[in-house]
Protein backbone atom coordinates (compact mmCIF):
# COMPACT_ATOMS: atom_id res chain seq x y z
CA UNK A 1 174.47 73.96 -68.57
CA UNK A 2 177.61 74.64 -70.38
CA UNK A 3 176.04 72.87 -73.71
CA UNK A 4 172.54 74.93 -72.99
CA UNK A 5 175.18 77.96 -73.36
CA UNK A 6 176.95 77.15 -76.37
CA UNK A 7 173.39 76.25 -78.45
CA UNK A 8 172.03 79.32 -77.50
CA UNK A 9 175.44 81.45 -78.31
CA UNK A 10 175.34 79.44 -82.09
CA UNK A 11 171.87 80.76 -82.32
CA UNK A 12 172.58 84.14 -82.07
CA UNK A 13 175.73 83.79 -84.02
CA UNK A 14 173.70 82.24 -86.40
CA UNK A 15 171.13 85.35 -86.65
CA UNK A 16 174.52 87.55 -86.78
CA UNK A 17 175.28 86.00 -90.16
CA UNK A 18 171.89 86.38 -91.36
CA UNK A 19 171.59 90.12 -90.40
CA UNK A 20 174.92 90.66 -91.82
CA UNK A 21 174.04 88.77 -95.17
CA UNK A 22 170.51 90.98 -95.64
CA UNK A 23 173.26 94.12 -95.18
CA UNK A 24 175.01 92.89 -98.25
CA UNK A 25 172.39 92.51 -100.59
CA UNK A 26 170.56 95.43 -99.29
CA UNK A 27 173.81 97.77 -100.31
CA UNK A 28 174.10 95.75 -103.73
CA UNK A 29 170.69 97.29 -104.21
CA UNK A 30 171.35 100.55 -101.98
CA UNK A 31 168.67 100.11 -99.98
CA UNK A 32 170.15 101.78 -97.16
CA UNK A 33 167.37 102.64 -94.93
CA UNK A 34 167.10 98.59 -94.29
CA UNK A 35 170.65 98.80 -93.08
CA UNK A 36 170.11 101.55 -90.87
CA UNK A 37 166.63 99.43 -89.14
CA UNK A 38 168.52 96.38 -88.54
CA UNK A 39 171.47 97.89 -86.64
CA UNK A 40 169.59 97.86 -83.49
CA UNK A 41 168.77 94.08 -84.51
CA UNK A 42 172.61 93.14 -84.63
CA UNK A 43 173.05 95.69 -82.07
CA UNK A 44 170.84 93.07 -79.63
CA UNK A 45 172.55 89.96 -80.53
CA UNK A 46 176.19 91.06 -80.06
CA UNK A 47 175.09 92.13 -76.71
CA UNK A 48 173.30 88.48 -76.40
CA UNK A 49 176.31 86.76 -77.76
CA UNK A 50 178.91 88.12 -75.25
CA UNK A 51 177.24 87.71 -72.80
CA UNK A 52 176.48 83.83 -73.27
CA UNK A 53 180.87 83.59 -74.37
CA UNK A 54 181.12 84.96 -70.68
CA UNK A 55 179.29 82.50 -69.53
CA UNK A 56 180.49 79.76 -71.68
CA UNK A 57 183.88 80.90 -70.20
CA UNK A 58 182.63 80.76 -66.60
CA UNK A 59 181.67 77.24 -67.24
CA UNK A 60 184.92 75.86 -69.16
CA UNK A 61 186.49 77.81 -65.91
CA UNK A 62 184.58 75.97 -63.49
CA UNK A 63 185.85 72.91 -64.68
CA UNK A 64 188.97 73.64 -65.70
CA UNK A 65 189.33 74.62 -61.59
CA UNK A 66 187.27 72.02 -60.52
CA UNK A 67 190.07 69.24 -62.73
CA UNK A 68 193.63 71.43 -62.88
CA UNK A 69 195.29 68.08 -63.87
CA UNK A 70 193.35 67.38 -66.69
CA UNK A 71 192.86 68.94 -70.27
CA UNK A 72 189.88 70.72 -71.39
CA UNK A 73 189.09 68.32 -74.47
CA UNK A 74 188.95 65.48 -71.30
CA UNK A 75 186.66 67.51 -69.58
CA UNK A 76 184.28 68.67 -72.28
CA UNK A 77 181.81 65.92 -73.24
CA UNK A 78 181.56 64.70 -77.53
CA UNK A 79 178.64 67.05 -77.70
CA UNK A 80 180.10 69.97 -75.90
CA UNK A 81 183.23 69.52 -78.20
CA UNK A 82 181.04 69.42 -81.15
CA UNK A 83 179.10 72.69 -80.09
CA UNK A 84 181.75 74.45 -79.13
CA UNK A 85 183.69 73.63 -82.76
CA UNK A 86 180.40 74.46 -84.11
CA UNK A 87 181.09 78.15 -82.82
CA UNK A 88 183.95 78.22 -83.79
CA UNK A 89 183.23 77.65 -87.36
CA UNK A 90 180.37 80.23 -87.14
CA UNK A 91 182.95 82.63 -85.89
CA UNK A 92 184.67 82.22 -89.30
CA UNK A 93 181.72 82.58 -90.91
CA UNK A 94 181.22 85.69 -89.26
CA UNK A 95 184.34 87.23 -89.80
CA UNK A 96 184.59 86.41 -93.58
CA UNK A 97 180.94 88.11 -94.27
CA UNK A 98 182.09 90.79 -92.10
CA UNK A 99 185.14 91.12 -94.60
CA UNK A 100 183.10 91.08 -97.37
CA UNK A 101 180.47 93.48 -95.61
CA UNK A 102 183.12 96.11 -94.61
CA UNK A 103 184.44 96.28 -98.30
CA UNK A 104 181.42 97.47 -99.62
CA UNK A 105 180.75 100.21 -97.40
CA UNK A 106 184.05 101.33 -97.67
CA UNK A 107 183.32 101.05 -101.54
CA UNK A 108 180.35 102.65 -101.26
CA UNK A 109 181.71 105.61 -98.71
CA UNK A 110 183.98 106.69 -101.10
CA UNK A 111 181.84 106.79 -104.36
CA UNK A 112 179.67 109.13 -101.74
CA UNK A 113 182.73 111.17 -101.07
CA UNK A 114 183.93 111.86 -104.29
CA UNK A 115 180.56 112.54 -105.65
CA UNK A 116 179.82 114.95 -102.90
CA UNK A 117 183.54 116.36 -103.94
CA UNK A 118 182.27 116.53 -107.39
CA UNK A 119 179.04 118.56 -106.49
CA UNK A 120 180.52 120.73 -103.96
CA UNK A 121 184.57 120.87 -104.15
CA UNK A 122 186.29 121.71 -100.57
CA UNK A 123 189.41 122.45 -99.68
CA UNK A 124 191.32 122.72 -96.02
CA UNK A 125 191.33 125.56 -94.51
CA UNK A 126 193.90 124.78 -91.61
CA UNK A 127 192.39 121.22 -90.17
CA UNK A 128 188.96 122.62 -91.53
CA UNK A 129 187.41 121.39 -94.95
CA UNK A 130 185.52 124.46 -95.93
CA UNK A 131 183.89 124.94 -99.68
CA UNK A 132 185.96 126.14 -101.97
CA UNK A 133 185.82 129.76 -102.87
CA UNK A 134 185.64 129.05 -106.98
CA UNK A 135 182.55 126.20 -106.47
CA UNK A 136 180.17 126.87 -109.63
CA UNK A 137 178.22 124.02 -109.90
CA UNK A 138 176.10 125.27 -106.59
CA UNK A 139 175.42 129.27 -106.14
CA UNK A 140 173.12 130.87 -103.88
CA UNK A 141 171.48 133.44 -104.10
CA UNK A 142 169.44 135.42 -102.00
């Protein structure tokens, strides 16, 4: 059961990574709308991969109570072990395209920013950012 678990938690780490990768090239070519369709995607598998850790943890419990004297890498068979350092590899993975991920968007957020600052300069009004009173790029008139 506990090996069932783990294959099926690599799985959707696996389609984690992939999602995440598609993010990064689709904001190298600021293709943004695909971003914004696949959250619900990653949203799904985060939701599928904590739930299998919880019960990969129920399992590696369930042993661990069922042998207090011994250690977990006794009680976990060569495959199990492999899996289960197999996840934590893809973990890594994760994380570092995560990293990369988060970099660009921050990147990206701020060009947006000060471009929008550009366009349409604001200044604070209190804890308000209101549009500045001598804006003239953008006039309206009615």
């Amino acid at each position: 059961m506990l090996s069932h678990h783990l294959q099926s938690a690599l799985k959707d780490l696996k389609d984690l990574i992939t999602i995440s990768q598609k993010d990064i090239d689709d904001i190298q070519l600021a293709q943004h709308d695909n971003q914004f369709e696949r959250i619900s995607m990653k949203e799904e598998r985060l939701h599928s991969f904590e739930s299998k850790k919880a019960m990969i943890d129920h399992e590696i419990s369930k042993k661990m109570s069922a042998n207090p004297d011994k250690e977990i890498v006794e009680l976990l068979n060569n495959e199990e072990q492999k899996e289960l350092e197999n996840l934590k590899q893809e973990l890594l993975n994760l994380r570092e395209i995560n990293q990369r991920y988060a970099k660009m968007v921050l990147s990206v957020g701020s060009f947006y920013n000060s471009l929008l600052e550009r366009v349409l300069p604001t200044e604070m009004q209190g804890y308000n950012k209101v549009a500045s009173s001598d804006s003239t790029f953008l006039k309206v008139r009615a």
